[in-house]
Protein backbone atom coordinates (compact mmCIF):
# COMPACT_ATOMS: atom_id res chain seq x y z
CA UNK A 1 89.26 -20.16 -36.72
CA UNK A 2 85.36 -19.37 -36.81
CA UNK A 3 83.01 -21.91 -36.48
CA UNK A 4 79.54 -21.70 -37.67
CA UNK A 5 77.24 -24.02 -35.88
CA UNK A 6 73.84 -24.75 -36.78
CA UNK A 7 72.68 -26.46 -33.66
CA UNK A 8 72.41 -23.18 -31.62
CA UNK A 9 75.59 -23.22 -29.81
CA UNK A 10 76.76 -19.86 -30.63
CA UNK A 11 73.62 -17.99 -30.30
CA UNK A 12 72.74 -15.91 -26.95
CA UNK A 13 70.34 -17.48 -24.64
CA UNK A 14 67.00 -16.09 -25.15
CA UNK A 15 64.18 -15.56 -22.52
CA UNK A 16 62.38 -18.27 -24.01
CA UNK A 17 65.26 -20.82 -23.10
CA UNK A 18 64.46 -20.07 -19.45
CA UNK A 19 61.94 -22.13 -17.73
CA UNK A 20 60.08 -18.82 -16.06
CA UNK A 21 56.85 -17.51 -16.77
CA UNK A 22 55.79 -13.94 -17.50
CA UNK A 23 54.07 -12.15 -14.46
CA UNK A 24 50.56 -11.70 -15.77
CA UNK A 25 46.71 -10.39 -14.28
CA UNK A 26 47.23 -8.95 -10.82
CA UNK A 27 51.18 -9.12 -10.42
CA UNK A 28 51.79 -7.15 -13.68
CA UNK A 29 48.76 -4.47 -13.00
CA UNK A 30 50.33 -3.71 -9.75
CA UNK A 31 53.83 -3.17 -10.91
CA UNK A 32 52.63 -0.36 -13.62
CA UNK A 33 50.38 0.93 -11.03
CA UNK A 34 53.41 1.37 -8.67
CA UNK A 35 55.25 2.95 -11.74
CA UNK A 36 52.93 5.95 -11.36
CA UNK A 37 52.03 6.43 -8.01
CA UNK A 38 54.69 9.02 -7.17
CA UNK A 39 53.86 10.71 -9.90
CA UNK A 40 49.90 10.69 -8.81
CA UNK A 41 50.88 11.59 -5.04
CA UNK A 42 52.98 14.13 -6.33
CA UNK A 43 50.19 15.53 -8.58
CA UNK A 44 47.35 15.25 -5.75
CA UNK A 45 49.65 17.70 -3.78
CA UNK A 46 50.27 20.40 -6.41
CA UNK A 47 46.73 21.10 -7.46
CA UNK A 48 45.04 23.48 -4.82
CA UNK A 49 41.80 21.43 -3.13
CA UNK A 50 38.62 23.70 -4.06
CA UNK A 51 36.12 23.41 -1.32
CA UNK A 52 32.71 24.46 -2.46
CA UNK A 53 31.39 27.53 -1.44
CA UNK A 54 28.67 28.74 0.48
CA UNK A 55 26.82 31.31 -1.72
CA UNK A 56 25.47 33.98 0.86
CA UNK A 57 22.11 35.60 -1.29
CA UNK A 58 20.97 37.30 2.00
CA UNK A 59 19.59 40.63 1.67
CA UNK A 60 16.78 42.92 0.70
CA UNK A 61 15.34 42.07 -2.94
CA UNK A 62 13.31 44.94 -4.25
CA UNK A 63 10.98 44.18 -7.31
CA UNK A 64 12.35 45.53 -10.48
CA UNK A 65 9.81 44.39 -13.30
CA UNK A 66 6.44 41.89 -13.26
CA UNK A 67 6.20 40.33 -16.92
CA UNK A 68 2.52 39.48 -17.43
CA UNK A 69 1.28 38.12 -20.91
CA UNK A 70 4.15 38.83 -22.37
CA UNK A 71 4.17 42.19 -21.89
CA UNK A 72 6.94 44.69 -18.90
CA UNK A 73 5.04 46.39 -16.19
CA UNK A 74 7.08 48.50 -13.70
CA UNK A 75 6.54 46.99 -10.54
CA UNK A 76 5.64 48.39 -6.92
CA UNK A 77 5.48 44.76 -5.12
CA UNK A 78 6.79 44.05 -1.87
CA UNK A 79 10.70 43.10 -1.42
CA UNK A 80 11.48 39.94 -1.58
CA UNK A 81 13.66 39.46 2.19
CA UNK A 82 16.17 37.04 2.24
CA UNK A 83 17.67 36.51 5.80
CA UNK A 84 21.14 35.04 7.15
CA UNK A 85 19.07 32.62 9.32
CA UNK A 86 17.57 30.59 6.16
CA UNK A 87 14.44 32.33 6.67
CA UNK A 88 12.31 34.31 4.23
CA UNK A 89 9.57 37.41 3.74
CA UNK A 90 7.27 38.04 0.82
CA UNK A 91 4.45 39.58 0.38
CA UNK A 92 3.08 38.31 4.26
CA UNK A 93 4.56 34.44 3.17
CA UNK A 94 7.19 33.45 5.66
CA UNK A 95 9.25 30.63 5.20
CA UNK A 96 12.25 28.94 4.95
CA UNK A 97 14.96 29.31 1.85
CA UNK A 98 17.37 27.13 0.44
CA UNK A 99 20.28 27.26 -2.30
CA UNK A 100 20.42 24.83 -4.74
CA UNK A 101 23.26 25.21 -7.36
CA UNK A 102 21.61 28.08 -9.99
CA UNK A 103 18.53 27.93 -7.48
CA UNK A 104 16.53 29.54 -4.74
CA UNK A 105 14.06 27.31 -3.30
CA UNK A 106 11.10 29.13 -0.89
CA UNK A 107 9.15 26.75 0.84
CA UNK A 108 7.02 26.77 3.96
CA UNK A 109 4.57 24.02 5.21
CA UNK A 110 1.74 24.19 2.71
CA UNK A 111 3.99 25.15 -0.62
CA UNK A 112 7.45 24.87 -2.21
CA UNK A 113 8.86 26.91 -5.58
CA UNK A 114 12.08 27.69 -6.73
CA UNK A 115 13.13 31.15 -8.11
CA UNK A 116 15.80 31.40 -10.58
CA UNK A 117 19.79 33.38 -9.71
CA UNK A 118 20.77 35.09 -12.31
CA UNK A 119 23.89 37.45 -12.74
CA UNK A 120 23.78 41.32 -11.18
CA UNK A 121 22.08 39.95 -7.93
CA UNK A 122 18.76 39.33 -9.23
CA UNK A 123 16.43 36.74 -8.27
CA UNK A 124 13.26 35.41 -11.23
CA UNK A 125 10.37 34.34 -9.85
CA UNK A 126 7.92 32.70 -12.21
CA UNK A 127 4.74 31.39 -11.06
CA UNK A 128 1.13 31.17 -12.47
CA UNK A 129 -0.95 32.98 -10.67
CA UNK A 130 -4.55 34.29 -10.88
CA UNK A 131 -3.38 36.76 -13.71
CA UNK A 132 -1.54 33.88 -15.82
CA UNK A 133 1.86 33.10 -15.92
CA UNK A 134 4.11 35.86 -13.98
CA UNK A 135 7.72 36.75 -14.11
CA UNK A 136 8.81 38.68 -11.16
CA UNK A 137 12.69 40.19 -11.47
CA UNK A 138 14.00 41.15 -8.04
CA UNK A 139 17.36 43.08 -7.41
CA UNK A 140 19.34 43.38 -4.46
CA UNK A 141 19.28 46.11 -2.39
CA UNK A 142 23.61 47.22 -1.71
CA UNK A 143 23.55 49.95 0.61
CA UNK A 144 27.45 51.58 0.08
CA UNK A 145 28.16 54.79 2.34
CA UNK A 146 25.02 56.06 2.97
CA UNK A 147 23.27 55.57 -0.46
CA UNK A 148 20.65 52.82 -1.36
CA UNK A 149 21.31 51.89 -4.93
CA UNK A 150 20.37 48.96 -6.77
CA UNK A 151 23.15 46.35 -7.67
């Protein structure tokens, strides 16, 4: 024999029907944070650490090209001298030499520039100078076996 009530006696008790609140704010961030922390940890641990690297541009730099107004001159200028020490030569200007992401910056007391790394070890230095504006491309000097080539 089947009764159907209408009152609700039948009928499964619902969460509602309890007298307990739902964990909100703090409580329920922490409990999905705690859901994927072994995951994160787990993550953290697989991917390799990269430590930046310490780009070594030391070396002889001869000059390669002068640009001035527009126009490619070959170019007999004095190297450009780059040593491990953070020291530099040019021209009779000592100084000191820093890296700085894409950057070399030459600086001494009185003055500060910045010459430009670009690929194939070469080093653009653009200043403005008594001639105008002046491009100077320096390579590195790679001495393999004997031979002095440029690189």
């Amino acid at each position: 024999m089947s009764c159907t009530c209408t009152n609700g006696q039948d009928r499964r008790p619902q969460l509602r029907d309890l007298d307990v609140e739902i964990p909100m704010g703090y409580v329920r961030v922490a409990s999905r944070l705690l859901r994927y922390l072994p995951l994160t940890a787990l993550l953290l641990m697989a991917i390799p650490s990269s430590y930046a690297q310490k780009v070594d541009l030391s070396g002889r730099y001869q000059c390669a090209q002068a640009k001035m107004h527009g126009k490619v001159i070959p170019c007999n200028a004095a190297p450009l001298i780059l040593k491990n020490d953070g020291r530099f030569e040019l021209r009779g200007w000592e100084g000191s030499y820093l890296v700085n992401g894409p950057w070399v910056e030459l600086s001494d007391s009185l003055i500060k520039t910045r010459a430009k790394i670009e690929p194939g070890h070469k080093i653009v230095l653009r200043y403005f100078g008594k001639h105008g504006f002046v491009e100077m491309t320096y390579e590195r000097r790679v001495v393999e076996l004997g031979k002095t080539a440029l690189s």
